[in-house]
Protein backbone atom coordinates (compact mmCIF):
# COMPACT_ATOMS: atom_id res chain seq x y z
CA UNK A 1 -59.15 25.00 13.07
CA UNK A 2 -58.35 27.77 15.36
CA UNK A 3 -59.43 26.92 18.71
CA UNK A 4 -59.24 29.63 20.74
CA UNK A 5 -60.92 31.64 17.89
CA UNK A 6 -64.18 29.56 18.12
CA UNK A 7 -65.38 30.06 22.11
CA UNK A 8 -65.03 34.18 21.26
CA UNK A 9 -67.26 33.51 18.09
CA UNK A 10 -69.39 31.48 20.54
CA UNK A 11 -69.11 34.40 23.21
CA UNK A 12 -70.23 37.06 20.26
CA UNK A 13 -73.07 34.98 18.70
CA UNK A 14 -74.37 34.51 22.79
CA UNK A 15 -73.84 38.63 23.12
CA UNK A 16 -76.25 39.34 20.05
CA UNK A 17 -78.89 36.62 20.76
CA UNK A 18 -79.03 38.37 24.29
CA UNK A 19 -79.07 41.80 22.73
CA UNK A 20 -81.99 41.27 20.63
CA UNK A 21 -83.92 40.16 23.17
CA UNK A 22 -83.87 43.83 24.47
CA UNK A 23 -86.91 45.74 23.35
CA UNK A 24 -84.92 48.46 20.81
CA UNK A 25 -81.86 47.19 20.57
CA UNK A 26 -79.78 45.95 17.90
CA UNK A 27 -82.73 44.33 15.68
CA UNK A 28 -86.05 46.49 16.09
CA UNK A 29 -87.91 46.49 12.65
CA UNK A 30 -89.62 49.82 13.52
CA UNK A 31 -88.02 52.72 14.23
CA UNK A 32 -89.98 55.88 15.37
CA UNK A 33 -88.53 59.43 15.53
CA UNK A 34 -88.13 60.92 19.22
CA UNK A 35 -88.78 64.20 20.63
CA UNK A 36 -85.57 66.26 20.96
CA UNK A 37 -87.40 68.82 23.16
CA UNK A 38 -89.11 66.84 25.70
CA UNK A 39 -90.92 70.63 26.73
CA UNK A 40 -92.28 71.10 23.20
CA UNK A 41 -92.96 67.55 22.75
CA UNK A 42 -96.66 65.60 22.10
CA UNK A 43 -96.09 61.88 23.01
CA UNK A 44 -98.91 59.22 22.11
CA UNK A 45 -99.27 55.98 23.31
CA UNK A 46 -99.83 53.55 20.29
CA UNK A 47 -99.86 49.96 19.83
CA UNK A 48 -98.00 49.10 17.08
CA UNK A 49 -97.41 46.36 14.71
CA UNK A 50 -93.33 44.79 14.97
CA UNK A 51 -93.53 46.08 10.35
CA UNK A 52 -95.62 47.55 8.07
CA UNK A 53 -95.65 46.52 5.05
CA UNK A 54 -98.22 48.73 4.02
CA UNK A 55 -96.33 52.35 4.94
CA UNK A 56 -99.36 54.13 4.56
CA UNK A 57 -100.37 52.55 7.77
CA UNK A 58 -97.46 53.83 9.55
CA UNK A 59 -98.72 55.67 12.25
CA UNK A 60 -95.86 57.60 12.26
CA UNK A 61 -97.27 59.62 9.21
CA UNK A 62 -100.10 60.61 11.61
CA UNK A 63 -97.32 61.87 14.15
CA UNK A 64 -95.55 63.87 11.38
CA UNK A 65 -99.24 65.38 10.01
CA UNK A 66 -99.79 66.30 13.79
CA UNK A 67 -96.25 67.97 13.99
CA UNK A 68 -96.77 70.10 11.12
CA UNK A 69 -100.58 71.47 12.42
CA UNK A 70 -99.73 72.13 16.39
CA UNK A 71 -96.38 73.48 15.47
CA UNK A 72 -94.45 71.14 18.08
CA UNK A 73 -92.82 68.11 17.72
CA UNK A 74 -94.75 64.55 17.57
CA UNK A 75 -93.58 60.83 18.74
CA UNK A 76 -95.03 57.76 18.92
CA UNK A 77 -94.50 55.73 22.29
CA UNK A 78 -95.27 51.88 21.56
CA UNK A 79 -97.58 49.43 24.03
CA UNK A 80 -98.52 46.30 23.75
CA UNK A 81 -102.41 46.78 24.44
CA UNK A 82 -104.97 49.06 26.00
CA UNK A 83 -103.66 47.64 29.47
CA UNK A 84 -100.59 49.32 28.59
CA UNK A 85 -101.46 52.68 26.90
CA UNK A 86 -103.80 52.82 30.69
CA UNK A 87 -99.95 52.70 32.32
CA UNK A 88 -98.27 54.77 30.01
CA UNK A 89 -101.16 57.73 30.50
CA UNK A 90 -100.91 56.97 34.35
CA UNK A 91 -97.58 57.23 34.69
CA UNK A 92 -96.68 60.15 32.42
CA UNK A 93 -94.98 58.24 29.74
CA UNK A 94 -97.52 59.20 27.04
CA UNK A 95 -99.62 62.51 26.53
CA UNK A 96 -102.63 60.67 24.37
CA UNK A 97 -103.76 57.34 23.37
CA UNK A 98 -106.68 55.00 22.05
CA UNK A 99 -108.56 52.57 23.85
CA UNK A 100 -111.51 50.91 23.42
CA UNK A 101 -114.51 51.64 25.66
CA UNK A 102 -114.49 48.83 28.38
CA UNK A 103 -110.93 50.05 29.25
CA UNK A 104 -111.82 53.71 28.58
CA UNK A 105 -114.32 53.73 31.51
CA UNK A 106 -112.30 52.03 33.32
CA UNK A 107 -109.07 54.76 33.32
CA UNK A 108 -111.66 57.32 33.33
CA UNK A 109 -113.78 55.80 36.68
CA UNK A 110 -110.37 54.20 37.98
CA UNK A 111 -107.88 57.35 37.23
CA UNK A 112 -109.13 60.38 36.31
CA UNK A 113 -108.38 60.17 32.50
CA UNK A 114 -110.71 62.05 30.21
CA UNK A 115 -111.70 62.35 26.40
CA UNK A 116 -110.15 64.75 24.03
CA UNK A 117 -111.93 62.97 20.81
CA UNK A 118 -113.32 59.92 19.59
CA UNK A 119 -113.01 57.87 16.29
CA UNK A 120 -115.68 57.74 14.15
CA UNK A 121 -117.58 54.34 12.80
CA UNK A 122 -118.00 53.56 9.25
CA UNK A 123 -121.58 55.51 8.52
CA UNK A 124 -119.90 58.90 10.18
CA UNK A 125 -121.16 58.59 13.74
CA UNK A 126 -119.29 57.84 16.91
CA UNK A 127 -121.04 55.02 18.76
CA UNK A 128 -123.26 52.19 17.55
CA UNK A 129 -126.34 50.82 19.33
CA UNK A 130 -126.54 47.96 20.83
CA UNK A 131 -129.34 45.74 19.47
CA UNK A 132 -131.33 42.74 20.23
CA UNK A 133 -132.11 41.02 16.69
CA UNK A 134 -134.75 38.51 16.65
CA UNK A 135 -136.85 37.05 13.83
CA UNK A 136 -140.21 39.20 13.27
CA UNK A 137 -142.57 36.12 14.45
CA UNK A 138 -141.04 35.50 17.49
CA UNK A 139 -142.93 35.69 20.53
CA UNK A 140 -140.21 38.30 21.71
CA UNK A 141 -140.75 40.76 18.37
CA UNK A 142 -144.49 40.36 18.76
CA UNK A 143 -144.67 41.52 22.44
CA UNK A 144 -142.42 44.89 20.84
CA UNK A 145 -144.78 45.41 18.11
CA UNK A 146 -148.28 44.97 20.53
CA UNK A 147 -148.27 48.66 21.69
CA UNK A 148 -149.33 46.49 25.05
CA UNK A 149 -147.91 47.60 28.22
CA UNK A 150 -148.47 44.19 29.78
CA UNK A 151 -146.30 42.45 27.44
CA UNK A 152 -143.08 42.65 27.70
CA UNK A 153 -140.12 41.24 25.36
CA UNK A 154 -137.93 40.90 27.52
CA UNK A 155 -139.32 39.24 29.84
CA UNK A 156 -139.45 36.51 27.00
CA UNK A 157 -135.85 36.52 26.55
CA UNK A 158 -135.47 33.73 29.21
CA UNK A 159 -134.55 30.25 27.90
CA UNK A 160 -133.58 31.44 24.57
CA UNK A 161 -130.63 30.85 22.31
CA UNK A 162 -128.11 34.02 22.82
CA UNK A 163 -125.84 34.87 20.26
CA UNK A 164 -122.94 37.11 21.73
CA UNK A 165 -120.04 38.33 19.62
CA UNK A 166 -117.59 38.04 22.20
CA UNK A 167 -116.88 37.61 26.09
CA UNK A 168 -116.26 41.79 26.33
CA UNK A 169 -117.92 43.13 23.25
CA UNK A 170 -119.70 46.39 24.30
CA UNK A 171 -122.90 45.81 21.53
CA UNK A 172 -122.82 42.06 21.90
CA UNK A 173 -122.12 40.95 25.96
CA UNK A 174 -122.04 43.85 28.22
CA UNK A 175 -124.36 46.56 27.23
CA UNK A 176 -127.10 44.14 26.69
CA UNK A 177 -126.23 42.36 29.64
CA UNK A 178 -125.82 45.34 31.73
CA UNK A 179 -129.56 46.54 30.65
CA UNK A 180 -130.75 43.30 31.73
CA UNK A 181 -128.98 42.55 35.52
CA UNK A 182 -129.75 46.72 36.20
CA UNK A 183 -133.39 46.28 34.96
CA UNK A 184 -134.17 43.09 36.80
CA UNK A 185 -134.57 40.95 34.09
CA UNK A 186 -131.16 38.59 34.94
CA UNK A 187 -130.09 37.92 38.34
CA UNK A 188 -126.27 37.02 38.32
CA UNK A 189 -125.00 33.54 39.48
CA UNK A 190 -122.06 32.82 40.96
CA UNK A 191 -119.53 35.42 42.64
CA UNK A 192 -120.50 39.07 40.73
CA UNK A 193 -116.29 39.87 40.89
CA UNK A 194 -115.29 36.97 38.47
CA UNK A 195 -115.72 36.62 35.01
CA UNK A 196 -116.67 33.11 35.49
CA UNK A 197 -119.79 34.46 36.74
CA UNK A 198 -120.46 35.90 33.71
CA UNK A 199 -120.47 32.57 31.71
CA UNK A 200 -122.67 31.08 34.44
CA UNK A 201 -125.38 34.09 34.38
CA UNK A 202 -125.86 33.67 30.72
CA UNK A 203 -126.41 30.40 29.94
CA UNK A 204 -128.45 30.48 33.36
CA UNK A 205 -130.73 32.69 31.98
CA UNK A 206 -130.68 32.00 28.35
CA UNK A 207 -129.89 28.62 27.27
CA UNK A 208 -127.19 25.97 27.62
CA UNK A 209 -126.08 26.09 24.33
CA UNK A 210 -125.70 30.27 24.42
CA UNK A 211 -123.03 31.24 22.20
CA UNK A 212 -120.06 33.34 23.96
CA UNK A 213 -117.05 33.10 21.20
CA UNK A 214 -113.71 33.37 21.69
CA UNK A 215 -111.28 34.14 19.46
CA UNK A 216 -111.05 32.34 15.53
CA UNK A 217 -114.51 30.85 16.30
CA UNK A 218 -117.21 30.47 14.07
CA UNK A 219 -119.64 32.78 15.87
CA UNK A 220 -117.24 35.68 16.70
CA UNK A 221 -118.40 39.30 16.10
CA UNK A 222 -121.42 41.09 14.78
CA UNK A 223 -121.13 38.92 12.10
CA UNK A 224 -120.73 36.00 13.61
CA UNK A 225 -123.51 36.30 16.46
CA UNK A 226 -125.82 37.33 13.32
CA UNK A 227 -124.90 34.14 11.56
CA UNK A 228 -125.73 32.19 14.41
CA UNK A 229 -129.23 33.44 14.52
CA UNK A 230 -129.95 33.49 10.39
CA UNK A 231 -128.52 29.23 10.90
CA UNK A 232 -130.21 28.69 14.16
CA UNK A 233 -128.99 25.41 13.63
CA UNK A 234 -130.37 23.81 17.30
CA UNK A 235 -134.18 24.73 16.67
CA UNK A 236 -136.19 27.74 15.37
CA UNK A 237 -135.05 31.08 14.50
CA UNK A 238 -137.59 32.45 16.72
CA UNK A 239 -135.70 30.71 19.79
CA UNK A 240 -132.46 32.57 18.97
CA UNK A 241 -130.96 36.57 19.60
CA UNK A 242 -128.71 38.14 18.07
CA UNK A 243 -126.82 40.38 20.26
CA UNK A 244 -124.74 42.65 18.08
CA UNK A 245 -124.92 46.44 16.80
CA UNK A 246 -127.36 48.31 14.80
CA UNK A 247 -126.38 48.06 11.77
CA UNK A 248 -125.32 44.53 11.81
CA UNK A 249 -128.36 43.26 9.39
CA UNK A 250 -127.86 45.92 6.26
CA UNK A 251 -124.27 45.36 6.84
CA UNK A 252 -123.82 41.62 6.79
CA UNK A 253 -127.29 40.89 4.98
CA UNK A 254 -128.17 43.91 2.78
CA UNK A 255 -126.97 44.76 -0.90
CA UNK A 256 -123.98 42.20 -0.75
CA UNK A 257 -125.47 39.69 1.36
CA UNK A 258 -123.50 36.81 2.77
CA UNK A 259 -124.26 33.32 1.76
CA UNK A 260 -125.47 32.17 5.33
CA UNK A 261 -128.31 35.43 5.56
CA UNK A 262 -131.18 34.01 4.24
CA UNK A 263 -131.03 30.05 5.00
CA UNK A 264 -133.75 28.55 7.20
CA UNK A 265 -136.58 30.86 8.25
CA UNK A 266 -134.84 34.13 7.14
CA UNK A 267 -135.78 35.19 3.11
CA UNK A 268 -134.84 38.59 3.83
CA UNK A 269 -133.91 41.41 5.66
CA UNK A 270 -137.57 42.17 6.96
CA UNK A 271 -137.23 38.93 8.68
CA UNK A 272 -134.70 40.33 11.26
CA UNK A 273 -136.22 42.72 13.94
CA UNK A 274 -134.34 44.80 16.95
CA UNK A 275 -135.73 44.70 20.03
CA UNK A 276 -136.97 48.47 21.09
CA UNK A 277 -138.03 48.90 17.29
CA UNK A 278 -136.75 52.54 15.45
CA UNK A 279 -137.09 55.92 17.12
CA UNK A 280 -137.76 58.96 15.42
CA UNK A 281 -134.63 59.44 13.70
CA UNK A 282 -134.83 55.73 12.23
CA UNK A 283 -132.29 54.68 14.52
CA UNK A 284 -132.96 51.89 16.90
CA UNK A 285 -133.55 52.18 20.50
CA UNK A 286 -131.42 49.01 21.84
CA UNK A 287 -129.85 48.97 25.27
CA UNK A 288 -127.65 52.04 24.50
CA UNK A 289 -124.74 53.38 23.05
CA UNK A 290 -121.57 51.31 22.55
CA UNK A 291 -119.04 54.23 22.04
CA UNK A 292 -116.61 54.34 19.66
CA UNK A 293 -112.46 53.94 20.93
CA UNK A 294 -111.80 57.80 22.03
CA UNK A 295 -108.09 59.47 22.35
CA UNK A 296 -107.98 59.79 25.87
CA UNK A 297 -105.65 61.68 28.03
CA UNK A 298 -104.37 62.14 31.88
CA UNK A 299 -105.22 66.14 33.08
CA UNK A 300 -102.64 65.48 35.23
CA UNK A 301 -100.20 65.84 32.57
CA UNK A 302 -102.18 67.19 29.58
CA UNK A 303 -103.48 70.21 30.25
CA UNK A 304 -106.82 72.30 28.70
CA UNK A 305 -104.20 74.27 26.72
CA UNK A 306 -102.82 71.15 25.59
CA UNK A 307 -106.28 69.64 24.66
CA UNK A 308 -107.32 72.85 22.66
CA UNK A 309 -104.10 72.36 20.83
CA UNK A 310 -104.83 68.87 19.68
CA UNK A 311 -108.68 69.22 18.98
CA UNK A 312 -107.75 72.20 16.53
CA UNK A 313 -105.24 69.99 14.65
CA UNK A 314 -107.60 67.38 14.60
CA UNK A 315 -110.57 69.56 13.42
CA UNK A 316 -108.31 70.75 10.71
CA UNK A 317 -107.72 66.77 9.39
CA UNK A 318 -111.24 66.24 9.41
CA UNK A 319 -111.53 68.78 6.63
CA UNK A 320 -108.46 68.18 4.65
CA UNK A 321 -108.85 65.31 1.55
CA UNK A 322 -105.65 64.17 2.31
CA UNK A 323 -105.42 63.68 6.09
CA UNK A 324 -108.73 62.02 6.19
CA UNK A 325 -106.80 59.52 4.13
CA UNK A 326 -104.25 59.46 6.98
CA UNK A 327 -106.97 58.79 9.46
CA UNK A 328 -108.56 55.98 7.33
CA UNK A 329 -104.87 54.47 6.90
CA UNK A 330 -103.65 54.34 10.40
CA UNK A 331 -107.06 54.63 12.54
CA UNK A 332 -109.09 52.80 10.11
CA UNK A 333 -111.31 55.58 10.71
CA UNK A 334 -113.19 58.18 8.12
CA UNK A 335 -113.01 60.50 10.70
CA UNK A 336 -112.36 62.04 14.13
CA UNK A 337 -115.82 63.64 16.47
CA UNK A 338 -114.55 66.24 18.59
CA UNK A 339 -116.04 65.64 21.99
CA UNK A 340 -115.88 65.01 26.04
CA UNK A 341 -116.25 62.29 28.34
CA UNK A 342 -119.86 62.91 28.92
CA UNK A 343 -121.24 63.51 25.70
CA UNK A 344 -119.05 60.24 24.22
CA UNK A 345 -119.21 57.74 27.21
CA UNK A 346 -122.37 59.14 28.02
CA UNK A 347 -124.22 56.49 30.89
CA UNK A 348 -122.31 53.57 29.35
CA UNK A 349 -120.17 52.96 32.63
CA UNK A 350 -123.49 53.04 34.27
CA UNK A 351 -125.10 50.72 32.02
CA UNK A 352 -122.00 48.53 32.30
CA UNK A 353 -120.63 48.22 36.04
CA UNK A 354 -122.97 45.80 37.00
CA UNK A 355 -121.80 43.41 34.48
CA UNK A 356 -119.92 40.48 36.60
CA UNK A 357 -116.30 40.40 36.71
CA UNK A 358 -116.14 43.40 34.38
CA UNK A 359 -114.14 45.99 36.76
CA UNK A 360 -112.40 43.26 37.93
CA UNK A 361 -111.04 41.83 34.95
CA UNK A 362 -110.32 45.35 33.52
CA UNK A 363 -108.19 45.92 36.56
CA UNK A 364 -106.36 43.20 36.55
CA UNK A 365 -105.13 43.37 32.75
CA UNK A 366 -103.95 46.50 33.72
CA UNK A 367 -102.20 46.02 36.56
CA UNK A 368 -100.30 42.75 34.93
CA UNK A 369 -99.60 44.87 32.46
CA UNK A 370 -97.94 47.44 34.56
CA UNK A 371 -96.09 44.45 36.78
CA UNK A 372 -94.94 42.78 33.78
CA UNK A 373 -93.32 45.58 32.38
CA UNK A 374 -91.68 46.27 35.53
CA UNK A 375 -90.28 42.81 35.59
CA UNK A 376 -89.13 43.03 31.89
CA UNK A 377 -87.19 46.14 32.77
CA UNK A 378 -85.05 43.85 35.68
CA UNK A 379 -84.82 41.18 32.67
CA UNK A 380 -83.88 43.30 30.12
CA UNK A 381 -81.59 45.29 32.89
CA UNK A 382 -79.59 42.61 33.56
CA UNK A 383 -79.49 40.72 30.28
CA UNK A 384 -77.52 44.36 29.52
CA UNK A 385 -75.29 44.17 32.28
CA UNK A 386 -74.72 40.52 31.20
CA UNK A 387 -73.79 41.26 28.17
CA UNK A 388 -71.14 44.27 28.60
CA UNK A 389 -69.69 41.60 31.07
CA UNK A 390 -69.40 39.01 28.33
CA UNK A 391 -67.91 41.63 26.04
CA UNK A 392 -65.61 42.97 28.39
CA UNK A 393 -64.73 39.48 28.93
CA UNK A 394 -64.16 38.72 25.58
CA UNK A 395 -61.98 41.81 24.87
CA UNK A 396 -59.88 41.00 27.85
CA UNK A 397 -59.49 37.79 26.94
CA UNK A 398 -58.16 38.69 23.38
CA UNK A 399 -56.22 41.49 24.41
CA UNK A 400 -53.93 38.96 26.78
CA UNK A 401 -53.56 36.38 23.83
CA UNK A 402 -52.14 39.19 21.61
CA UNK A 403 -49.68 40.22 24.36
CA UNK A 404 -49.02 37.14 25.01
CA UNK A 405 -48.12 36.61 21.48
CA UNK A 406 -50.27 33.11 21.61
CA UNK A 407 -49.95 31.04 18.36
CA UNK A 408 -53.34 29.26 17.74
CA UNK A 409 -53.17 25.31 18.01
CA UNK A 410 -54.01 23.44 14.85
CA UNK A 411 -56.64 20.66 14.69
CA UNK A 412 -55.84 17.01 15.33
CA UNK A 413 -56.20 15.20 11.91
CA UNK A 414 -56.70 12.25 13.59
């Protein structure tokens, strides 16, 4: 065996196991094209997946579509999260990108940011409603139906079972939450800055066994928090909400239905009732307008010009066959809504900020975000400089053993 062969294989091996721990070098599965003309350049702030083994879903088709329509060139700047694309808009790395709307009023109450568009949701529109759904005899759907001013259902909300679809989900925690602490109905426990509080004020109000689930649970999402009331497996469906979108029920429980619809006291769709009933355009009333995620942008960079630019090209994809397919493919969308900040977010930061530990928690995702990056640039920074100095090293190394005319020692037998 050659023995001063095997430490520089060792060295080499150590160099590319430090190298592709580098975001981008050596090994990155995804490659995106880059601006050459950083003046005629549209950058957008995406959060990517590390393949795609379905191409269509490359979002990089939707920066080449883009390219061809505003006539400038297109690249796609990764981020790990909404937290991120926040930093990336703040700091100037990134012209556009998608959040959801918890961290969309959040840039745009926290930095300035604004709305150049918004995704649309399944049925064409860009928001849902958030909804209370009960079962039509409880005491709650009764009081909505009396046409009585004295009664009031939500009054009638206390002690019952809550099904939410998530800690943060706009239709199923913090709209109808919001509605409640601004209108009186809730009064928060514990400190209103922590998210803890938030756990504490629900099942204060509600019930012990309130279900708030996180991630891979049973209960999670529309679906999930309208499961939990069609099972109401601790007691009657008419001690159980459902707090979830509008059209949760016909989606879940209507043509198709799912096994779990129409167990206990449910037998069929008429058996679910929101809370506010159906105004005139048969939508229903609910505690307001969850929004859908909107591109969002910093004026500081982006300018009206800019905007105009980008809400042409994306006009023009709404009415082309082929780039609504590119929408559906990498937005999971059928389609963008051209709009503004206060037509799409509308008085859902109002109907939200009161929500406990909300701003807070926002905040602080963001600015880990933005501190852990910082720190991954001094990791990544010197794992770099580390390994040049290994290499160097190395060459040096082998560069004296030639001149030195070294002849390798062979392996004991012994």
């Amino acid at each position: 065996m050659n023995y001063l062969r095997a430490p520089k294989i060792a060295i080499f091996t150590t160099v590319l196991i430090m190298l592709a721990s580098i975001p981008g070098c050596i090994f990155d599965p995804v490659e995106f094209d880059k601006c050459e003309d950083e003046d005629n350049c549209l950058t957008i702030a995406f959060e990517t997946k590390e393949e795609y083994r379905n191409s269509d879903e490359n979002p990089q088709l939707l920066a080449d579509r883009l390219e061809e329509l505003m006539d400038m060139e297109v690249e796609i700047y990764t981020v790990s999260g909404p937290a991120a694309t926040i930093a990336a808009l703040e700091y100037g790395k990134a012209d556009i990108g998608f959040l959801d709307g918890g961290a969309a009023w959040l840039s745009m109450s926290t930095r300035g940011f604004e709305v150049a568009a918004a995704e649309q949701k399944a049925d064409g529109r860009p928001y849902y409603n958030a909804v209370a759904w009960v079962h039509k005899d409880s005491d709650m759907a009764q009081a909505d139906m009396d046409d009585d001013p004295a009664t009031d259902p939500y009054t009638l909300m206390a002690g019952k079972i809550s099904c939410h679809t998530s800690p943060l989900g706009s239709s199923g925690m913090l709209l109808p939450m919001g509605f409640l602490i601004n209108n009186g109905y809730v009064e928060i426990v514990g400190d209103p800055n922590t998210m803890d509080s938030l756990y504490t004020t629900v099942r204060a109000h509600f019930s012990e066994d309130s279900s708030i689930p996180d991630s891979g649970t049973l209960y999670r999402g529309y679906g999930g928090s309208l499961r939990c009331l069609a099972e109401h497996e601790l007691g009657s469906a008419t001690d159980y909400i459902s707090f979830a979108k509008d059209p949760t029920v016909p989606d879940y429980c209507g043509d198709d239905p799912e096994s779990w619809c129409f167990k206990g006291d449910f037998t069929s769709t008429e058996d679910f009732y929101p809370l506010g009933g159906y105004n005139e355009d048969g939508e229903t009333v609910g505690f307001g307008r969850a929004p859908s995620h909107p591109i969002m942008y910093n004026p500081e960079f982006f300018f009206e010009s800019d905007v105009a630019a980008l809400r042409t090209a994306l006009e023009a994809m709404n009415n082309n066959a082929e780039d609504l397919e590119i929408l559906d493919d990498v937005l999971g969308t059928p389609g963008i809504t051209i709009t503004n900040s206060s037509v799409h977010m509308g008085t859902y930061g109002d109907s939200i900020e009161e929500v406990p530990g909300i701003a807070a928690y926002l905040n602080d995702k963001v600015n880990k975000t933005s501190s852990e990056e910082s720190s991954n640039l001094v990791l990544y920074g010197g794992l770099a400089v580390a390994g040049l100095a290994i290499v160097t090293g190395a060459i040096f190394i082998r560069n004296r053993n030639q001149n030195q005319n070294l002849e390798p020692e062979e392996s004991s037998t012994e």
